[in-house]
Protein backbone atom coordinates (compact mmCIF):
# COMPACT_ATOMS: atom_id res chain seq x y z
CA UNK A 1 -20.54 -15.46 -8.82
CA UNK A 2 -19.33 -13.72 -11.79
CA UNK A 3 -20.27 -15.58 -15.57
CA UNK A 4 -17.99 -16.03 -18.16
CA UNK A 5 -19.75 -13.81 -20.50
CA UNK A 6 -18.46 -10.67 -18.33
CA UNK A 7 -16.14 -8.71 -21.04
CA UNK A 8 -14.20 -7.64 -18.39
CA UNK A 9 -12.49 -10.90 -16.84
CA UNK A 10 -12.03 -12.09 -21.36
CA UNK A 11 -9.66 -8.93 -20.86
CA UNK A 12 -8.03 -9.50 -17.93
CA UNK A 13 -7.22 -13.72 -18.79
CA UNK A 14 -6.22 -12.55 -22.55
CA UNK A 15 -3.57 -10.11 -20.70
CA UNK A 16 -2.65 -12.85 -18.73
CA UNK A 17 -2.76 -15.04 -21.77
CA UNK A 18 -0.62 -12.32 -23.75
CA UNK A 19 1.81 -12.29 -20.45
CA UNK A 20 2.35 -15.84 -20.16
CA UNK A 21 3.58 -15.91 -23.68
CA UNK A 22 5.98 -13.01 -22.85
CA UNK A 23 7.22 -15.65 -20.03
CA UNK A 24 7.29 -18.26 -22.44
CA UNK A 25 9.77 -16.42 -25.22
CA UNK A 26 11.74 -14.89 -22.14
CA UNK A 27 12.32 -18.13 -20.14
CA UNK A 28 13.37 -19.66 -24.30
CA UNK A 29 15.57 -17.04 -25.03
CA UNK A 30 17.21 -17.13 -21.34
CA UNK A 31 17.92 -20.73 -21.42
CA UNK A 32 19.56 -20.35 -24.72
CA UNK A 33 21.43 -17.68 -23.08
CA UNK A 34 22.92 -18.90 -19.99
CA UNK A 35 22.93 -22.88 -21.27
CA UNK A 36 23.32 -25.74 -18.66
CA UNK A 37 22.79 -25.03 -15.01
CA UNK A 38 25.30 -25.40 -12.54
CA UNK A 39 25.36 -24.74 -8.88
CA UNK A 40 27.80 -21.96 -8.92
CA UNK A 41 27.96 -18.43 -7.73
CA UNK A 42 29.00 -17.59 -11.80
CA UNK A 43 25.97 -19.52 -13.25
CA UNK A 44 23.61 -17.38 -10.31
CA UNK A 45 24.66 -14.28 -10.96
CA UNK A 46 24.75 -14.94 -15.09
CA UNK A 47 21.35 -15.97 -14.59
CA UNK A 48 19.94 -13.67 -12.31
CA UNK A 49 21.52 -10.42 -14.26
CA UNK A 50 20.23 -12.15 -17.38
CA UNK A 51 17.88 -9.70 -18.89
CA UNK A 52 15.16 -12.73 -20.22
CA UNK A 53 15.18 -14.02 -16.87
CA UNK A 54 14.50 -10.84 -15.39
CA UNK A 55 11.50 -10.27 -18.14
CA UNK A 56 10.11 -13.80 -16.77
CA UNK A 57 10.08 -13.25 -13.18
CA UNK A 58 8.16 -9.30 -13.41
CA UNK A 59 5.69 -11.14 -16.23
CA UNK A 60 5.14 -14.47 -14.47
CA UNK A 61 4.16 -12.16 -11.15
CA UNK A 62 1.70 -10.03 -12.81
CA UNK A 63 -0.08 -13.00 -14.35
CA UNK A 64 -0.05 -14.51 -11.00
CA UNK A 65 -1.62 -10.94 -9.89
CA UNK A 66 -4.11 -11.28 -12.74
CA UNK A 67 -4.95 -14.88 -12.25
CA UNK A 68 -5.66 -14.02 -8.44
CA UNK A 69 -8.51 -11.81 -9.92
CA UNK A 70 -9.50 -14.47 -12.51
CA UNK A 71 -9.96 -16.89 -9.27
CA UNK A 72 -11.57 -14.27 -7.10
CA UNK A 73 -14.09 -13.39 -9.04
CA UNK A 74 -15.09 -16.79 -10.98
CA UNK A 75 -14.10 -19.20 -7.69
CA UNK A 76 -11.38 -21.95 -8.05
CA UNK A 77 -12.56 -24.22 -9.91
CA UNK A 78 -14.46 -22.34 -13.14
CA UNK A 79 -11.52 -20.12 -12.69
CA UNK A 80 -9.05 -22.82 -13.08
CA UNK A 81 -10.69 -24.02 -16.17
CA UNK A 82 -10.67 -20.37 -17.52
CA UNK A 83 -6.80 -19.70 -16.65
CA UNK A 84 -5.99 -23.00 -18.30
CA UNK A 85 -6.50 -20.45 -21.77
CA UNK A 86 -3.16 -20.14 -21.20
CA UNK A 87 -1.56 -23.10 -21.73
CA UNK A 88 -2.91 -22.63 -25.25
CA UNK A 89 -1.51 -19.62 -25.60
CA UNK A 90 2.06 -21.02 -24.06
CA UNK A 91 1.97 -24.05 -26.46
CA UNK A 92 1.50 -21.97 -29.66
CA UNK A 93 3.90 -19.56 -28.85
CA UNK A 94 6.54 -22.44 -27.76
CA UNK A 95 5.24 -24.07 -31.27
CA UNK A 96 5.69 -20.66 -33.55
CA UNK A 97 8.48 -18.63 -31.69
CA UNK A 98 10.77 -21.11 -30.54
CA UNK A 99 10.44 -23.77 -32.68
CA UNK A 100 9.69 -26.33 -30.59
CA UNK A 101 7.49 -29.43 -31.62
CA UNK A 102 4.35 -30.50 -29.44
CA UNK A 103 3.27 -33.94 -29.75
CA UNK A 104 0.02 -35.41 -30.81
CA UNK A 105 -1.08 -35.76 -26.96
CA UNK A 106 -0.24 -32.19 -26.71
CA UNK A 107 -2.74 -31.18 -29.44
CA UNK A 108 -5.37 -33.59 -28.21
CA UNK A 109 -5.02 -31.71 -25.33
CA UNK A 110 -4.92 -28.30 -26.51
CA UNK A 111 -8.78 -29.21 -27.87
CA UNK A 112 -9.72 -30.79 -24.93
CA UNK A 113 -8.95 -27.49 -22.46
CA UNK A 114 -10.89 -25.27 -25.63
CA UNK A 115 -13.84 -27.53 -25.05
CA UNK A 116 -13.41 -27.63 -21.20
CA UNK A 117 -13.50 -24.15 -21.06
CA UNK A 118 -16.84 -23.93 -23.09
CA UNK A 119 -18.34 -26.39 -21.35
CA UNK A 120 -17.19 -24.26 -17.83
CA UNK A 121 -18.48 -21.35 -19.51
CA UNK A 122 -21.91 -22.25 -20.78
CA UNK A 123 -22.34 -25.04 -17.33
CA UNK A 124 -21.83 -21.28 -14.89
């Protein structure tokens, strides 16, 4: 097993960090874009031509590419912890970008993964 103090897998979760926020503003930005769903052929095609949905389907498979080395080399479950960096990353950017307001659970929890992950990191 691989520790968390390995620079190399900090580089490849902070891509993946980094990536999920690029999902994050695409899938905003695409909702705004192509509004309500509907199960049409029009709202499929204006959604599947839509350049921000396009952006969060090629980033959202490269952090599941990176994630799959995350997991490999840490095992499931200290991996887990580790990948959860990104829901961090996802709420800040939803927070700061998009203007979106977490609630007070969602900071409680945003702590709670930071000291998680510690706890992972220093427990390996």
């Amino acid at each position: 097993m691989v520790d968390l103090n390995d620079p190399r897998l900090w580089i490849v979760n902070v891509v993946a960090a980094l990536l999920a926020v690029v999902n994050t503003v695409s899938w905003g930005f695409c909702i705004r874009e192509v509004r309500d769903p509907q199960l049409s052929v029009d709202f499929l095609l204006k959604l599947i031509f839509n350049r921000w949905f396009i952006i969060a389907m090629i980033s959202a498979f490269v952090v599941a590419l990176l994630s799959y080395i995350i997991l490999n080399k840490l095992g499931v479950l200290a991996g887990r912890f580790f990948l959860t960096l990104q829901l961090v990353a996802i709420t800040l950017t939803a927070t700061f970008v998009l203007g979106e307001r977490p609630s007070i659970t969602t900071w409680i929890g945003i702590i709670l993964i930071i000291v998680g992950v510690g706890l992972v990191g220093y427990g390996k």
